[in-house]
Protein backbone atom coordinates (compact mmCIF):
# COMPACT_ATOMS: atom_id res chain seq x y z
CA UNK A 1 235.68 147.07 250.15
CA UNK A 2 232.60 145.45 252.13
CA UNK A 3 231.18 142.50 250.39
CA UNK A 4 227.73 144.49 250.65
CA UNK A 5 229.17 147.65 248.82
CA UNK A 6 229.88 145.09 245.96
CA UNK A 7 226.61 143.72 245.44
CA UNK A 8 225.11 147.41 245.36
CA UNK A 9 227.96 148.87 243.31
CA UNK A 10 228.25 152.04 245.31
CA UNK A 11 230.55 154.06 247.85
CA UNK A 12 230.15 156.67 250.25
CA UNK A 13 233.12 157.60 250.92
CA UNK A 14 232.17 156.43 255.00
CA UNK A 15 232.73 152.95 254.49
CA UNK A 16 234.57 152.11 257.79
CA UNK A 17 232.51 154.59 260.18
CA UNK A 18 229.05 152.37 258.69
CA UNK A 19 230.86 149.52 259.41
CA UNK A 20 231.85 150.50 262.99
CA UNK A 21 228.21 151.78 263.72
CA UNK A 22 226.69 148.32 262.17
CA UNK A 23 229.22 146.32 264.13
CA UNK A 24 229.19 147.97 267.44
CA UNK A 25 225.72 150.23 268.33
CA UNK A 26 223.06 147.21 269.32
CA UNK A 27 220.75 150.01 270.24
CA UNK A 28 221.24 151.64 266.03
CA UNK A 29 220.44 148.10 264.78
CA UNK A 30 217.36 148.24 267.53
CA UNK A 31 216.24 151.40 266.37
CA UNK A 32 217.23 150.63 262.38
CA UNK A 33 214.64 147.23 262.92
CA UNK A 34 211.95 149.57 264.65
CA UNK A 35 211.65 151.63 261.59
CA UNK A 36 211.94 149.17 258.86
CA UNK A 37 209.18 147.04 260.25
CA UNK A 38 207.23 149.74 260.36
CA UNK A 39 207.05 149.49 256.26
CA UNK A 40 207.12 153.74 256.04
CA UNK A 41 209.15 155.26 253.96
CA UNK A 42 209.56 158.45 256.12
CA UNK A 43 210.07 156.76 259.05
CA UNK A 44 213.36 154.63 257.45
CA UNK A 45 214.11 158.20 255.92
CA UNK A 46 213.99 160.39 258.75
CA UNK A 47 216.24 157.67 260.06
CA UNK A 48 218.94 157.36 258.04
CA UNK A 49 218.91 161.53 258.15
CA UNK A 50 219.47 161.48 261.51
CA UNK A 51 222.18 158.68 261.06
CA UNK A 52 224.19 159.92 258.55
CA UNK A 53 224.45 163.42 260.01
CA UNK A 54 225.99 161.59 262.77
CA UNK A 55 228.47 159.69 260.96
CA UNK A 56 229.23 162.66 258.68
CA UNK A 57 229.95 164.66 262.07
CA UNK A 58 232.58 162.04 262.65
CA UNK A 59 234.64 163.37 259.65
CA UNK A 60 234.26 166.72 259.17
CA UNK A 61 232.69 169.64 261.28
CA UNK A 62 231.74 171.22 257.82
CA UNK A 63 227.68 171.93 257.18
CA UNK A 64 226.52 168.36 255.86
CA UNK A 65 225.63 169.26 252.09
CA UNK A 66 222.80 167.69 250.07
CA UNK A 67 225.15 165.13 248.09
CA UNK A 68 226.92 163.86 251.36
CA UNK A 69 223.39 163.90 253.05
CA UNK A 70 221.93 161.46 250.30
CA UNK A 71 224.79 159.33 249.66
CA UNK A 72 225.60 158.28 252.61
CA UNK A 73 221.60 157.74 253.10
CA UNK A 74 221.08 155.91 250.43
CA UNK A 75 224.32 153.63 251.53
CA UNK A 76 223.44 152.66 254.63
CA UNK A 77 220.08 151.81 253.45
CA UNK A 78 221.14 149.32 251.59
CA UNK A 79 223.71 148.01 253.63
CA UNK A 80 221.08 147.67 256.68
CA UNK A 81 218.39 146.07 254.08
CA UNK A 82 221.08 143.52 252.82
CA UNK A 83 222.26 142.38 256.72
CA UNK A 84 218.85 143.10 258.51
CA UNK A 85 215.99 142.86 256.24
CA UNK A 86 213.13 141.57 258.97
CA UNK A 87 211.35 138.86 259.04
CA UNK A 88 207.70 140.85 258.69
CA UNK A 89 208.09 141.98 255.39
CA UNK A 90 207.77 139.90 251.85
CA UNK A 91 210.60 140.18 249.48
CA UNK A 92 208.20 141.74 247.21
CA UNK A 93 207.32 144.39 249.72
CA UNK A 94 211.25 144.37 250.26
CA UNK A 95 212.05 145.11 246.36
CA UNK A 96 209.22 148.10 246.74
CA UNK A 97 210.72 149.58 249.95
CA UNK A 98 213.84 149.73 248.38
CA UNK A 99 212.90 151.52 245.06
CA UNK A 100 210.86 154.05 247.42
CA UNK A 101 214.20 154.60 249.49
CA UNK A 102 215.98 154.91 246.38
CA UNK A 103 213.82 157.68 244.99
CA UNK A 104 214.22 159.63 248.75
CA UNK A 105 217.87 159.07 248.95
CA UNK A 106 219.44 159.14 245.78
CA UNK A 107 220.56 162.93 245.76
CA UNK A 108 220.99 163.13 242.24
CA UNK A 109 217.47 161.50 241.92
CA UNK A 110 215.74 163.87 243.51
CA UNK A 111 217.21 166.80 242.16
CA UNK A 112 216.06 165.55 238.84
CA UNK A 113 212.18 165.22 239.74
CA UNK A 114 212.96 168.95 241.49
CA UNK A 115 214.60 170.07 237.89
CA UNK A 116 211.64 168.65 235.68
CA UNK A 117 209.35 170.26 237.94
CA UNK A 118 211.26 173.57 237.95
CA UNK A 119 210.96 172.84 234.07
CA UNK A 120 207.47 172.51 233.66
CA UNK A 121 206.91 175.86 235.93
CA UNK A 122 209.12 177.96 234.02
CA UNK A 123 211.28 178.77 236.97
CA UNK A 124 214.83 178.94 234.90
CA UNK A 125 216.54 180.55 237.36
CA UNK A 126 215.67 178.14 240.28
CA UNK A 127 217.13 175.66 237.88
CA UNK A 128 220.58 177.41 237.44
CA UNK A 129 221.03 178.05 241.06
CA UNK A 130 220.21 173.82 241.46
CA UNK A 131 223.01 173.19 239.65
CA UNK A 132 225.28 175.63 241.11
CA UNK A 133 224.28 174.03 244.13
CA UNK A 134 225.17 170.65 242.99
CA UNK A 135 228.89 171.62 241.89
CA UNK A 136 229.36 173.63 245.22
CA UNK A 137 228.42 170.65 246.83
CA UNK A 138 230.49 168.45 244.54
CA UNK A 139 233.44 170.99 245.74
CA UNK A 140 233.17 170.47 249.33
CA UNK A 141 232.42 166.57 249.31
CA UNK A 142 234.76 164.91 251.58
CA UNK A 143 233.65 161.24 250.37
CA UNK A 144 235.07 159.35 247.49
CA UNK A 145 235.20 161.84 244.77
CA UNK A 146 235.86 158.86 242.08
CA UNK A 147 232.92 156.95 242.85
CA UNK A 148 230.68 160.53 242.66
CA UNK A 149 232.44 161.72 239.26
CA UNK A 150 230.84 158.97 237.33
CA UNK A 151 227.53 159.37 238.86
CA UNK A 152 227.82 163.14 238.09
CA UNK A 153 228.60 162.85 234.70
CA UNK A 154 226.26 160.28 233.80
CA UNK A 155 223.65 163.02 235.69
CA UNK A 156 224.66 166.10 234.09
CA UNK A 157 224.87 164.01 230.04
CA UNK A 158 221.72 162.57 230.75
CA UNK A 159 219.74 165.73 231.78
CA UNK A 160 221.12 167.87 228.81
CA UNK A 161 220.17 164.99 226.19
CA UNK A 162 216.70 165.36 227.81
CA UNK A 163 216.47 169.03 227.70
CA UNK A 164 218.22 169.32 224.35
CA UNK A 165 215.21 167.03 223.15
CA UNK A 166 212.13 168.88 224.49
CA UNK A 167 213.92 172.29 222.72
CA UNK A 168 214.13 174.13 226.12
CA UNK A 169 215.13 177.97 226.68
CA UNK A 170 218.50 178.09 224.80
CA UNK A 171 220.00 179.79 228.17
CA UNK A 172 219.18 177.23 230.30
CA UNK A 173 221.42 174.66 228.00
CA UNK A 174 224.03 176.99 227.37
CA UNK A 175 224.26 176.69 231.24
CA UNK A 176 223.97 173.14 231.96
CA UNK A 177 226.36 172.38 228.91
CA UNK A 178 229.23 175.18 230.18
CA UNK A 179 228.58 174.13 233.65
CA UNK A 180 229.32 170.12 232.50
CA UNK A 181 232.47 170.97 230.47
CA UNK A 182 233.59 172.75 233.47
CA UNK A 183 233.18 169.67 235.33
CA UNK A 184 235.02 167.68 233.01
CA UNK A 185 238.25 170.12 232.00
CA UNK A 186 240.52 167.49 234.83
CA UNK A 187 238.80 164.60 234.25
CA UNK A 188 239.47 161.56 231.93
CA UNK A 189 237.41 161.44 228.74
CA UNK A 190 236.41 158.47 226.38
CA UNK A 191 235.37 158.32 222.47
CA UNK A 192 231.93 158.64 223.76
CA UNK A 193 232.17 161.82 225.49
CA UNK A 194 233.86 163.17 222.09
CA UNK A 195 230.89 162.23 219.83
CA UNK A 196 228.04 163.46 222.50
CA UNK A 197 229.84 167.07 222.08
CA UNK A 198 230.56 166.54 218.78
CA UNK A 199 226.36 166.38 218.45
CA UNK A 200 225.91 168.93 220.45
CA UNK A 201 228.50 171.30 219.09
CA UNK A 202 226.57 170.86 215.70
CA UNK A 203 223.26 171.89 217.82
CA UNK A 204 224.52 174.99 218.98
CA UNK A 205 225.52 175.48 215.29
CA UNK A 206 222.04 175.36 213.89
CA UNK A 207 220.68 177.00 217.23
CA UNK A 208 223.19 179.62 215.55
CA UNK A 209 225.30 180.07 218.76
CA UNK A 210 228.57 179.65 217.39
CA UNK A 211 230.81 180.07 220.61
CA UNK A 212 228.92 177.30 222.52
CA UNK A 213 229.32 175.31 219.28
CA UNK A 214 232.69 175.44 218.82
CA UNK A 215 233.31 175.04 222.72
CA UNK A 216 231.16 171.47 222.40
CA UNK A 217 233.82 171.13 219.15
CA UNK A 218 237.27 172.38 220.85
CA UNK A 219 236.25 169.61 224.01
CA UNK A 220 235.63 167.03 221.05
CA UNK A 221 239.48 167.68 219.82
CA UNK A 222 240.73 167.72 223.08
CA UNK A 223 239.76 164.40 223.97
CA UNK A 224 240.41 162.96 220.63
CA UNK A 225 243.83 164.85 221.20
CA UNK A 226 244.39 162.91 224.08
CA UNK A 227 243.46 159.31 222.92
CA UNK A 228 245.51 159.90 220.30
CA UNK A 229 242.96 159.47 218.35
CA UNK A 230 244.80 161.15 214.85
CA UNK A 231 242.16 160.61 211.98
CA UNK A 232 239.52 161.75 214.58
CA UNK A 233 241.27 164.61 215.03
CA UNK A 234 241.24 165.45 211.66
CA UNK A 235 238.16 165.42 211.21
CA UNK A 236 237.50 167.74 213.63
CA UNK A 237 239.95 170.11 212.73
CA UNK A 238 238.08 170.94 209.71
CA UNK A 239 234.68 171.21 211.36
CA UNK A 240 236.56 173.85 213.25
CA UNK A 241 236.91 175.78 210.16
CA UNK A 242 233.77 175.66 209.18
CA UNK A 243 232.38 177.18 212.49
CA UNK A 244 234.79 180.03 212.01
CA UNK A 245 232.90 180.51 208.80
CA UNK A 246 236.60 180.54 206.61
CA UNK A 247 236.17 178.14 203.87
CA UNK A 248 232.37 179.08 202.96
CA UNK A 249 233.16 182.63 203.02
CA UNK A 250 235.99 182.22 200.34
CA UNK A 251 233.92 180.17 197.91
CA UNK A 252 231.07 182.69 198.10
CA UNK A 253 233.44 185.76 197.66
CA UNK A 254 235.32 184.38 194.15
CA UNK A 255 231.56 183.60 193.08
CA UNK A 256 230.71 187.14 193.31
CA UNK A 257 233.70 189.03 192.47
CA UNK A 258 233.51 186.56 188.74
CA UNK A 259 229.83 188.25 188.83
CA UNK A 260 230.34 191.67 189.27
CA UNK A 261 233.43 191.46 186.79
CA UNK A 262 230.78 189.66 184.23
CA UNK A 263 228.65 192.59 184.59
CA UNK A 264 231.03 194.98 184.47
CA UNK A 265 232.68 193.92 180.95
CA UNK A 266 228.63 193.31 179.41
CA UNK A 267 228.41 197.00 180.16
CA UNK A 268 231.13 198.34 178.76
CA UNK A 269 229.82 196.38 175.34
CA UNK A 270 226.81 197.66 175.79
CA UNK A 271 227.80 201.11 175.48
């Protein structure tokens, strides 16, 4: 790993092809110092476009998707700003540059300020075929799938808290929440992931859509299952059976068959 990577936390996937371009093309480090100076966000941006459909080209002759695209943007951003910052610019106009850059680059970002403002328009379909578009992209990433999982995950958890909250069209999180399980069926799980369904699962439940609710429940078990996790477990199991509606269904049919047997025998007397 590049020392730089470490202080930004963050991998493209392209590690070695940045570092050969950084190391070895004077005239990209001329051109990278042209636009930075310039202080314009669209001029660094158009930029690193340019520059990572380049070093994407060097990997794969597949169409560059919108994740690739913005990671490795938003990577060689900051390694360029960490080894050639320029000397016109303050670090406080520095700090600002780089949260503007962020907000351009970041793929998963941006499609959130697209989905909020698909949101606030109504436009529930656009929103489904975003997301679609995400996890075809997420298919056919050829970067480091391990690094993009996380920042997935945190995306999709974080985005269906948010929507669960402002009480959106039920649809639209029936979608986001089958198309995050989806996403997670391979993937390791932690305690954390079992409660957030867990909460869900019991929204669906009073949204009265039982087989969402006991899908958010079943993915619950599973990971419990597989932490070994046995009380937990438990515990689960018989929420299970209370979204199949069997143990409220018993009490309330010996209640009424002791009724109607009750008023059965007081006729009988009274006659």
């Amino acid at each position: 790993m590049l020392e730089e990577e470490k202080s930004v936390g963050m991998k493209s996937g392209f590690e070695k092809e940045i570092e050969d371009l950084i190391e070895t093309k004077s005239f990209f480090i001329d051109e990278w110092k042209a636009a930075y100076k310039s202080m314009e966000p669209e001029e660094i941006y158009n930029f690193l476009t340019n520059w990572a459909t380049e070093i994407f080209s060097l990997k794969s002759e597949a169409k560059l998707d919108f994740l690739s695209k913005g990671i490795i943007s938003n990577v060689l951003f900051k390694q360029l700003v960490e080894r050639y910052p320029g000397t016109l610019i303050s670090n406080n106009l520095k700090e600002k540059l780089i949260e503007k850059m962020e907000e351009k680059t970041s793929p998963l970002q941006k499609l959130t300020h697209k989905i909020n403002g698909l949101l606030e328009e109504g436009k529930y379909k656009e929103i489904k075929d975003e997301i679609s578009e995400l996890f075809d992209s997420y298919e056919n990433f050829i970067g480091n799938k391990e690094f993009l999982n996380d920042y997935i995950e945190k995306f999709m958890s974080e985005l269906i808290e948010k929507y669960q909250d402002k009480e959106i069209e039920l649809d639209i999180l029936i979608f986001l929440t089958g198309s995050y399980l989806n996403f997670l069926k391979d993937k390791k799980c932690n305690p954390n992931h079992a409660l957030f369904f867990m909460k869900l699962g019991s929204y669906f439940f009073e949204k009265k859509d039982k087989t969402m609710a006991k899908s958010c429940v079943l993915k619950s078990k599973q990971i419990y299952k597989e932490l070994g996790f046995e009380k937990d477990q438990a515990k689960v199991d018989g929420i299970l059976k209370n979204l199949q509606g069997k143990t409220p269904k018993l009490k309330k049919s010996k209640k009424n068959t002791k009724a109607k047997k009750k008023g059965k025998k007081s006729k009988r007397k009274k006659k």
